[in-house]
Protein backbone atom coordinates (compact mmCIF):
# COMPACT_ATOMS: atom_id res chain seq x y z
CA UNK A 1 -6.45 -23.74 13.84
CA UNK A 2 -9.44 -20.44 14.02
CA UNK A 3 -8.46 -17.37 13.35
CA UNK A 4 -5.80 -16.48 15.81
CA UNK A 5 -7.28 -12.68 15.76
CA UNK A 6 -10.34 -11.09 16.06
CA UNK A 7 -11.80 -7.48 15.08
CA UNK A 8 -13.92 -5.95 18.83
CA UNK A 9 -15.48 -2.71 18.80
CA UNK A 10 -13.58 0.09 21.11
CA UNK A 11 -15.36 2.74 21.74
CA UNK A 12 -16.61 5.48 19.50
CA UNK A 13 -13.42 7.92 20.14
CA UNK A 14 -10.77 4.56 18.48
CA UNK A 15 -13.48 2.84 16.94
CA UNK A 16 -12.81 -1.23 16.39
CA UNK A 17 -9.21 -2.49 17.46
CA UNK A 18 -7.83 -5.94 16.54
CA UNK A 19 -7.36 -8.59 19.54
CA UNK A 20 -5.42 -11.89 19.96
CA UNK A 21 -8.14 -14.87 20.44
CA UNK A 22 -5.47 -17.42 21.30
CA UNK A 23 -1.50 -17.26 22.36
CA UNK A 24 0.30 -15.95 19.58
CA UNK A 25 4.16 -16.32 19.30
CA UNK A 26 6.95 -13.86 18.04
CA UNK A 27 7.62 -14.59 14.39
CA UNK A 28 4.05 -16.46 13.73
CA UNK A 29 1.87 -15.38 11.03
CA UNK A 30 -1.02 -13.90 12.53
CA UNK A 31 -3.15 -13.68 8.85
CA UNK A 32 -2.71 -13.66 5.94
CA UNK A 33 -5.38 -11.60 3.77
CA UNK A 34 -6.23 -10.54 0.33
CA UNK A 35 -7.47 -6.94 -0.33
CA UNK A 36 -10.97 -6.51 -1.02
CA UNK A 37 -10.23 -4.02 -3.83
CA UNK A 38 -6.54 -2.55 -4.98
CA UNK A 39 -4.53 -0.49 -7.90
CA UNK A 40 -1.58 0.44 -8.49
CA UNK A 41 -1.25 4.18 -8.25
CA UNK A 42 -0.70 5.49 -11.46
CA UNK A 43 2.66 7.61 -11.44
CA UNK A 44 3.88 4.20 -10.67
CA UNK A 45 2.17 2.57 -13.51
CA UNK A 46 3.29 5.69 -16.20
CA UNK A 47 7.02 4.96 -14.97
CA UNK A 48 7.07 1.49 -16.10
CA UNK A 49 7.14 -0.11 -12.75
CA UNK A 50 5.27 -3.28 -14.45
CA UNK A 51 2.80 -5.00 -12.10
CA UNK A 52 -0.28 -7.47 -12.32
CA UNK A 53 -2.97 -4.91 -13.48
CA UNK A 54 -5.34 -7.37 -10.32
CA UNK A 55 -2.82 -8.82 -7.57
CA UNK A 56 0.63 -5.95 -8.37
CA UNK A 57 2.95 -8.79 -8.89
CA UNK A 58 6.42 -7.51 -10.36
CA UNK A 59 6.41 -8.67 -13.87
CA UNK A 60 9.72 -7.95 -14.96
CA UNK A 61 12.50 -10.58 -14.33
CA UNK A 62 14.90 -9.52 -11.08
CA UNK A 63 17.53 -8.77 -13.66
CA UNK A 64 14.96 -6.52 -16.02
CA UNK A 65 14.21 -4.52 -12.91
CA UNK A 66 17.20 -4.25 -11.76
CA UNK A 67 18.22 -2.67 -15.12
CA UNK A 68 15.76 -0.15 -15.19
CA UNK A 69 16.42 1.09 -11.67
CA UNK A 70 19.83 1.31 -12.57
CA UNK A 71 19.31 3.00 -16.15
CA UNK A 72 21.91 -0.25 -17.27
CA UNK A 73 21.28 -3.13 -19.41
CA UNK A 74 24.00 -4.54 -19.73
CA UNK A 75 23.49 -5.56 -16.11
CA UNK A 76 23.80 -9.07 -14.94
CA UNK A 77 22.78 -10.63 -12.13
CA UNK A 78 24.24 -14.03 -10.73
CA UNK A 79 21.76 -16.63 -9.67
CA UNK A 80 19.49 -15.84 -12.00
CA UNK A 81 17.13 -19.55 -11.33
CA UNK A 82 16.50 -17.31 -8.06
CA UNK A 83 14.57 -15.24 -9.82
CA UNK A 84 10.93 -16.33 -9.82
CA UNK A 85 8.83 -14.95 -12.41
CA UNK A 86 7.21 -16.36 -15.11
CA UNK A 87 6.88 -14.97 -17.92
CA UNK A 88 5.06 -18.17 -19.60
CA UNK A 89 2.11 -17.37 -17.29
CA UNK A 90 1.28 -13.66 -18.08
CA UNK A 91 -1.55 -12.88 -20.05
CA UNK A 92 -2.99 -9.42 -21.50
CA UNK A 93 -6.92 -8.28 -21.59
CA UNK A 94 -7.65 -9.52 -25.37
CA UNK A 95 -9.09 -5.77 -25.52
CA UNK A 96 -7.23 -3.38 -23.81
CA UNK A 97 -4.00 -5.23 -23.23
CA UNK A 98 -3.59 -4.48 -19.64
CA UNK A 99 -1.09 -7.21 -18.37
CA UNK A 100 -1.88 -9.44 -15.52
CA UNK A 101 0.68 -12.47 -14.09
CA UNK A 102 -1.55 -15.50 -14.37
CA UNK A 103 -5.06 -16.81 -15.97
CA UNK A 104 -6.27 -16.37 -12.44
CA UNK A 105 -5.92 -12.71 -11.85
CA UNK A 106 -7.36 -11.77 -15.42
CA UNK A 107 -10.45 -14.06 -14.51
CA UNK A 108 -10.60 -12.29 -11.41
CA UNK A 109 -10.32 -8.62 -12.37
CA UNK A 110 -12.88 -9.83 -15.24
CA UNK A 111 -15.13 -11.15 -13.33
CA UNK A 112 -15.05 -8.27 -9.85
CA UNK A 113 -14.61 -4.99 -11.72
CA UNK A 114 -12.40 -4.68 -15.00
CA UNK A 115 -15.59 -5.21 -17.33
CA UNK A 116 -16.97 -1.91 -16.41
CA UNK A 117 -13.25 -0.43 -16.37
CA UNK A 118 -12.13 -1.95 -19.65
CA UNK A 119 -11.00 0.83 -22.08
CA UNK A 120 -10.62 -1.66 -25.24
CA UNK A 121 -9.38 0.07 -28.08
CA UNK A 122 -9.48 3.73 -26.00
CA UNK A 123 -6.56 2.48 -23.67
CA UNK A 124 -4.42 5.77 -25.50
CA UNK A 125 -7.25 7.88 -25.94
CA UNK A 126 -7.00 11.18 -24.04
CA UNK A 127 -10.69 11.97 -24.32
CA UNK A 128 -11.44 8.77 -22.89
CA UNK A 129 -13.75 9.72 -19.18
CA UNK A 130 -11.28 7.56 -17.66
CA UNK A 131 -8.95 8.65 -19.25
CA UNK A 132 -9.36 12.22 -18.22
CA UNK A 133 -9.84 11.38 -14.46
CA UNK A 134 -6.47 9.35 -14.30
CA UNK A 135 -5.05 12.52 -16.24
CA UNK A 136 -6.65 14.91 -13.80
CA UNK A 137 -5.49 12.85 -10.92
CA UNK A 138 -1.60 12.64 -11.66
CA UNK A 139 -1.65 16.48 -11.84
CA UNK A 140 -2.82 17.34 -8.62
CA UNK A 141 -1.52 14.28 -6.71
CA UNK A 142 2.60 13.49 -7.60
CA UNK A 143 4.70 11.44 -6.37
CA UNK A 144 5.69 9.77 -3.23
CA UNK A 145 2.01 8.66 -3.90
CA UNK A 146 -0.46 7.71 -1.03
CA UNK A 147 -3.75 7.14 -2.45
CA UNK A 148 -4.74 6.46 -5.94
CA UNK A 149 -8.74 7.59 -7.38
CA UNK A 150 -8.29 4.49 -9.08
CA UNK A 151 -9.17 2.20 -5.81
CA UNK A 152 -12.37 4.41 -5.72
CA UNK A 153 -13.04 3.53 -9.49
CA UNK A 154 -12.43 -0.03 -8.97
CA UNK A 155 -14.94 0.01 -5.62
CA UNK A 156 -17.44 1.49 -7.98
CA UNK A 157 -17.01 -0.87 -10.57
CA UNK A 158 -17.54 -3.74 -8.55
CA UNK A 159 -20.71 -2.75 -7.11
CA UNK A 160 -21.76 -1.98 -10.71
CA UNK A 161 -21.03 -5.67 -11.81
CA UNK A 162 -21.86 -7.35 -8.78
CA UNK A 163 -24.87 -9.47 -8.53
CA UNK A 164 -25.60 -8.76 -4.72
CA UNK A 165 -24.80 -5.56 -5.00
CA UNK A 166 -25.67 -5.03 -0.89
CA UNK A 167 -22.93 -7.56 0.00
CA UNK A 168 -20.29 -5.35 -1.25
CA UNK A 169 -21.89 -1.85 -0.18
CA UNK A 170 -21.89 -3.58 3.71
CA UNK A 171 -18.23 -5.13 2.72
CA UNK A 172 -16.78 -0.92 2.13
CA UNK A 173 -19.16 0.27 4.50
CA UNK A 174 -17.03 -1.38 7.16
CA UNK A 175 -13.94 0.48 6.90
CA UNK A 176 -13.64 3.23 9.53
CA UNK A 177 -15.02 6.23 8.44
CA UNK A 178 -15.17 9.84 9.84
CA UNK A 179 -16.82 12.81 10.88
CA UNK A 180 -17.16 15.72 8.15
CA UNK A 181 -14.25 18.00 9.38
CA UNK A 182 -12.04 15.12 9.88
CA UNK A 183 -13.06 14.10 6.33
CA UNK A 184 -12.03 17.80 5.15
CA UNK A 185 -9.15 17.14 6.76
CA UNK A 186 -7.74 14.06 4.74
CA UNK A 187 -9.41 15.45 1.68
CA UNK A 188 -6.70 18.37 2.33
CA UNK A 189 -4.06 16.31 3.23
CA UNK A 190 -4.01 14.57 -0.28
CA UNK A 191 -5.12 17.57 -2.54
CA UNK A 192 -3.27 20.60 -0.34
CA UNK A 193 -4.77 23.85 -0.77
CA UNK A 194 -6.75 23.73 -3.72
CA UNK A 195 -8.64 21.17 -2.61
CA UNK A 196 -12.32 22.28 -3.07
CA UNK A 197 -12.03 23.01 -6.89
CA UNK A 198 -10.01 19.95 -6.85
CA UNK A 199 -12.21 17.60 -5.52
CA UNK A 200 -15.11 19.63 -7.20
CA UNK A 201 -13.37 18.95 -10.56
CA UNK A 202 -12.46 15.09 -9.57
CA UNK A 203 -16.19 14.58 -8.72
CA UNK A 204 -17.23 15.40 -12.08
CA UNK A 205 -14.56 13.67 -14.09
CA UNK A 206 -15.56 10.62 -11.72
CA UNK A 207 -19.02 11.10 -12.58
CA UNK A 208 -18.91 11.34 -16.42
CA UNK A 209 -17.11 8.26 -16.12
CA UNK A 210 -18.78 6.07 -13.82
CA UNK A 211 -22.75 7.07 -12.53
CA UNK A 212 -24.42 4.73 -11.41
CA UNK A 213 -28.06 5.02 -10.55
CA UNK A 214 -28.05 2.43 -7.36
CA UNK A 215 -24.94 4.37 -5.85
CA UNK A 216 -25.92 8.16 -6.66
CA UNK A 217 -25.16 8.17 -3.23
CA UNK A 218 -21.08 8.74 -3.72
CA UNK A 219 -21.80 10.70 -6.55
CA UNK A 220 -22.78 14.22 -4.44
CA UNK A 221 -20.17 16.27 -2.93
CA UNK A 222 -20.57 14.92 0.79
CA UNK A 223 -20.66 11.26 -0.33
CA UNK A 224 -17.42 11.74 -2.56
CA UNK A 225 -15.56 13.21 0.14
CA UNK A 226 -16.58 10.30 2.49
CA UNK A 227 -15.61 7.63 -0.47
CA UNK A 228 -12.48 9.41 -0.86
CA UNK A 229 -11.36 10.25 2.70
CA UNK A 230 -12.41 6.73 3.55
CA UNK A 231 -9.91 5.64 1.25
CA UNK A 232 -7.51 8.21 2.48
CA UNK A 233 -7.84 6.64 5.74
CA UNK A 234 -7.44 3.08 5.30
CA UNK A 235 -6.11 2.59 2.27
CA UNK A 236 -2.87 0.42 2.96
CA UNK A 237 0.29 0.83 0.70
CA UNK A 238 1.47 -2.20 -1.16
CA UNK A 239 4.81 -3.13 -2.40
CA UNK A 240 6.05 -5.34 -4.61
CA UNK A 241 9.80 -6.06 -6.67
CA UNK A 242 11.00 -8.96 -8.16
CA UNK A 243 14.31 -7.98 -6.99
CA UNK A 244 13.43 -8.15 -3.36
CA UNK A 245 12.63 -11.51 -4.08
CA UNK A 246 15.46 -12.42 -5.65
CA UNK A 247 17.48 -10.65 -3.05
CA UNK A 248 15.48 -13.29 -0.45
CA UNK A 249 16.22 -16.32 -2.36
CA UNK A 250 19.89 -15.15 -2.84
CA UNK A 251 19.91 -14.50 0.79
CA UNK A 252 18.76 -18.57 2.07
CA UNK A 253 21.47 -19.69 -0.68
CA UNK A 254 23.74 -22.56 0.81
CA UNK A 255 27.46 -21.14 0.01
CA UNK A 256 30.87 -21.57 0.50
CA UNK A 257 31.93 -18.42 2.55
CA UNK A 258 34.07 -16.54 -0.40
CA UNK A 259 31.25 -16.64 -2.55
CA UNK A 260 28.52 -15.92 0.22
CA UNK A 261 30.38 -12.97 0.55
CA UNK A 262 30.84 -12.03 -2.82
CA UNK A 263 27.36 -12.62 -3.44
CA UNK A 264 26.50 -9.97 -0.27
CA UNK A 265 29.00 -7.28 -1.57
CA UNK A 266 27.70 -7.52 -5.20
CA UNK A 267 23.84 -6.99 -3.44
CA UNK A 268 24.98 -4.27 -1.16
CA UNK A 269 26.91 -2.11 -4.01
CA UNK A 270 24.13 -2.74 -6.29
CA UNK A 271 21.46 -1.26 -4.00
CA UNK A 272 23.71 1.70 -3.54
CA UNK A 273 24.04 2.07 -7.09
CA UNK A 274 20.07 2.13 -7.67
CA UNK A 275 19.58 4.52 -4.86
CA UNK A 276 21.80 6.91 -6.62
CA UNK A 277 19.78 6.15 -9.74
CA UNK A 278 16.44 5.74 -8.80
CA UNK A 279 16.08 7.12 -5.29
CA UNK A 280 13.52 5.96 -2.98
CA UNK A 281 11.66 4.19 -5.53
CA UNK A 282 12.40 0.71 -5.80
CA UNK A 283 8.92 -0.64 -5.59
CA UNK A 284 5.66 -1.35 -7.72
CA UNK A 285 3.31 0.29 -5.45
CA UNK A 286 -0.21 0.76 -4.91
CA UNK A 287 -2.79 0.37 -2.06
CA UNK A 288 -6.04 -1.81 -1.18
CA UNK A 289 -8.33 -1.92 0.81
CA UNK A 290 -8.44 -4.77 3.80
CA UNK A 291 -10.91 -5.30 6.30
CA UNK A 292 -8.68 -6.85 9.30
CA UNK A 293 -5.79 -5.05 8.52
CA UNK A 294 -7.68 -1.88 8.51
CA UNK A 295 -8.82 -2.19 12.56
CA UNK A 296 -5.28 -2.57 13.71
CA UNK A 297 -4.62 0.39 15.69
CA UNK A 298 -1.36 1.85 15.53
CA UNK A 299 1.65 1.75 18.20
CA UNK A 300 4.81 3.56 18.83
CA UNK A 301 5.79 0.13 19.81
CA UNK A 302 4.03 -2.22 17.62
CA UNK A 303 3.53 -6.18 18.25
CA UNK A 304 2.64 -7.18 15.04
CA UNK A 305 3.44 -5.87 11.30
CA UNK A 306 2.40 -5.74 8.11
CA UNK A 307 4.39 -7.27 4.72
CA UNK A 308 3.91 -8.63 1.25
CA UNK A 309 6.55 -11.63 1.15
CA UNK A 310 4.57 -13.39 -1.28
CA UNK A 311 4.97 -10.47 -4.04
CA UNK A 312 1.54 -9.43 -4.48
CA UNK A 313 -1.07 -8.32 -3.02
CA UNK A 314 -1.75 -10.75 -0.23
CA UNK A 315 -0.73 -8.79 3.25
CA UNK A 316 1.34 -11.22 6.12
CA UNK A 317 0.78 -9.93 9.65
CA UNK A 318 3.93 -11.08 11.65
CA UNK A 319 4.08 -10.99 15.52
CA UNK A 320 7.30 -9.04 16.60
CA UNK A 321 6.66 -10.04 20.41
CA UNK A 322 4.95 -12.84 22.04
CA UNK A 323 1.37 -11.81 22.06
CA UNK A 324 -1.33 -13.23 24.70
CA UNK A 325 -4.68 -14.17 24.03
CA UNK A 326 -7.15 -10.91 24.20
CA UNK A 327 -4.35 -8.35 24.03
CA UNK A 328 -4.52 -5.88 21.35
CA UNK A 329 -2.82 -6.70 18.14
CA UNK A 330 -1.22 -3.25 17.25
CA UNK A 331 1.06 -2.30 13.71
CA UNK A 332 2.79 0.89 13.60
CA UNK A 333 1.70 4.06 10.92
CA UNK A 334 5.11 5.15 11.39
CA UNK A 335 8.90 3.81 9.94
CA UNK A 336 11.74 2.92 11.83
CA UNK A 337 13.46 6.13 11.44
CA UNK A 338 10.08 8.15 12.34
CA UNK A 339 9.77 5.71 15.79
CA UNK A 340 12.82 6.76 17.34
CA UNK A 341 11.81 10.48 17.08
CA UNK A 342 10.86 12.95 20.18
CA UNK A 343 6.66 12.04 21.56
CA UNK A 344 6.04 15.43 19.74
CA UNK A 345 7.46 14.63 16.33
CA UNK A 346 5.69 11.28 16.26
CA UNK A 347 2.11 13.07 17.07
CA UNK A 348 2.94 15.58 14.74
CA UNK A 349 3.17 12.80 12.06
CA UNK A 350 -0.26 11.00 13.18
CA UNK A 351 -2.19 14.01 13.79
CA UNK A 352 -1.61 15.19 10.15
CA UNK A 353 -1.62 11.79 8.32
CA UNK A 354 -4.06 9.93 10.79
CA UNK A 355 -6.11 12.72 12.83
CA UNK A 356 -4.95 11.13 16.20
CA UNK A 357 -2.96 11.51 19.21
CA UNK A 358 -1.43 8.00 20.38
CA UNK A 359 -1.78 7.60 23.60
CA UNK A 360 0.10 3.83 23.53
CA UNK A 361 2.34 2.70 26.68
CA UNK A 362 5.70 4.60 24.47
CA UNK A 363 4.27 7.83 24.17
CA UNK A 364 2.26 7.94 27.92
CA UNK A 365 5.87 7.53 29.72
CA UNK A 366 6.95 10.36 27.36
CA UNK A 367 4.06 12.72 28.15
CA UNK A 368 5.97 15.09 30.45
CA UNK A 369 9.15 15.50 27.64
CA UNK A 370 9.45 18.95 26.51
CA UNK A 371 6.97 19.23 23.66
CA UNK A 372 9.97 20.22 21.65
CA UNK A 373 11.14 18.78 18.45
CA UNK A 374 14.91 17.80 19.69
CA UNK A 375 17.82 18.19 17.70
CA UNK A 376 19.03 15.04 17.45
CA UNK A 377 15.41 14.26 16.20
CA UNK A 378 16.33 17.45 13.33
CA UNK A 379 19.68 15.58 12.45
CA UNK A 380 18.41 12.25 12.43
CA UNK A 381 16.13 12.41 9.82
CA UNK A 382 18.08 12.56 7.08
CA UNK A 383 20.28 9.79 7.79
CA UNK A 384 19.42 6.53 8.27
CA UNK A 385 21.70 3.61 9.18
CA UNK A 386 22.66 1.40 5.99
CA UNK A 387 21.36 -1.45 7.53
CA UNK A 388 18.26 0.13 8.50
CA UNK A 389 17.91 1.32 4.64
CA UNK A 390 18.46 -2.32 3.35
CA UNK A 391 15.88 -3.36 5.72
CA UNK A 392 13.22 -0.84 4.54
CA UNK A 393 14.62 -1.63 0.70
CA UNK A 394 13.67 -5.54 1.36
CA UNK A 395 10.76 -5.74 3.67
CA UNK A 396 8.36 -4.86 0.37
């Protein structure tokens, strides 16, 4: 079939966009695309949220994480042959014991990065360099998490093992990257005030763990910041949960309609239950790097987005409108709740997070509204709609 998108440069103010090269209809997989680097931030990691050390594949069973979100085992979920991972198929690092959910993905990390990264028998050892960056790292950054140093690690280990080590220097050079006061900018955003000892301190815990000669480069003060607001900028959250999955599976179930709606109330109540529990934080999370995903633009009123049905890494772009050949393929940096917020409140949101002003179709019929933040906006943002929560619970 081709590629049904394509990446076109802009101009220098938006930089590359991503365009339709054929008709594309609602509900059709635009891509599908594997990261060329990811982690799993580590507050997410130190909380037990169990994940594929390479692709962040759940690996607890639905029922095991639903027990932990809940703080209950004696939970028990019907339909448990929904549920679909396997256990049989996880393997550890024979040194370090880092988990991973298949053969594949430990030959993978092996082979891309986690020989450099392996800590062997200094996994628990707090003098460890890497050790002491992760360490430093979950102090100044907490959770909700955003970014994670250890995507910047991983980028430097791989050009350490790689053969052609040029092929992967062009592959990160690719991402978008920014001028020295916007870099400043996201540096700030993810270390708040403190920043310059911060990063000063980072830099040097990143160093003492992983020079390397060919990329001295990333190693000064101005090519840190650029490595790490380039990650700051197009790093991409990922999110997996086995009980997502399940929920998914449960959902497609053929039943008669008492138990269909057993089945729903027994879902519902136990998300409500786990919110109460476990808040916001249903997900493994982490973020990677990807290089068509990363040239989307964004949109107030998106056409495409972004999801991880296949729990892991491996991003889906969906169409949510019919989409013609050469128009722009746009996702939106914002959630449902922020969308239906005042033109102001939504800038306010990119400008900080993104350093941009959206000028899409939403926001230019908007541009003579009050430059107020409304009330209803102010009342609306701490309640969303149930269904609207399940949504955002789900769409992992």
């Amino acid at each position: 079939a081709g590629a049904a998108a394509e990446a076109r440069f802009i101009s220098s103010a938006k930089g590359k966009g991503l365009f339709a090269t054929r008709n594309i209809r609602k509900g059709e997989t635009v891509f599908v695309e594997r990261p060329v680097v990811s982690s799993q931030f580590l507050w997410n990691a130190l909380y037990n949220y169990r994940a594929c050390d390479h692709c962040l594949r759940a690996l607890e069973t639905a029922e095991e994480n639903a027990q932990r979100l809940l703080g209950k085992s004696s939970l028990v979920l019907p339909h448990p042959e929904q549920c679909s991972i396997r256990k049989d198929l996880h393997q550890q690092c024979p040194r370090c014991q880092v988990t991973y959910c298949s053969a594949e993905c430990r030959q993978a990390a092996l082979e891309q990065y986690h020989q450099v990264l392996c800590l062997g028998p200094s996994r628990d050892d707090p003098t460890h360099p890497l050790n002491k960056l992760q360490e430093a790292w979950r102090n100044m950054h907490y959770p909700p998490e955003t970014s994670s140093i250890m995507l910047m690690a991983r980028m430097v280990a791989t050009i350490k093992q790689a053969k052609d080590k040029e092929w992967w220097i062009k592959a990160f050079s690719q991402f978008c990257s920014k001028t020295a006061n916007e870099e400043e900018e996201i540096v700030h955003k993810l270390l708040g005030d403190k920043f310059k000892g911060q990063l000063e301190l980072l830099r040097l815990l990143f160093t003492e763990a992983l020079y390397d000669e060919y990329l001295s480069r990333w190693f000064t003060p101005e090519g840190f910041r650029s490595l790490f607001a380039l990650v700051g900028t197009n790093g991409q959250g990922i999110g997996t949960s086995s009980l997502s999955q399940w929920v998914h599976a449960c959902d497609a179930l053929d039943l008669p309609m008492v138990q269909r709606e057993e089945l729903d109330a027994f879902i519902d109540q136990l998300y409500k239950d786990i919110e109460k529990e476990s808040g916001e934080f249903l997900n493994c999370e982490g973020s990677g790097l990807y290089v068509l995903q990363s040239c989307c633009n964004h949109s107030c009123i998106p056409n495409a987005e972004t999801s991880f049905p296949e729990n892991n890494f491996l991003l889906h772009l969906t169409a949510l409108e019919d989409i013609e050949a050469g128009e722009e393929i746009c996702i939106s940096y914002l959630d449902c709740c922020q969308r239906e917020r005042s033109r102001h409140s939504r800038n306010k949101i990119l400008r900080e997070n993104y350093l941009f002003t959206c000028s899409c179709p939403k926001c230019l019929a908007q541009a003579d509204d009050a430059d107020v933040t409304s009330d209803e906006d102010e009342e609306g943002e701490g309640e969303t709609d149930d269904a609207e929560l399940e949504d955002e619970m789900t769409d992992v």
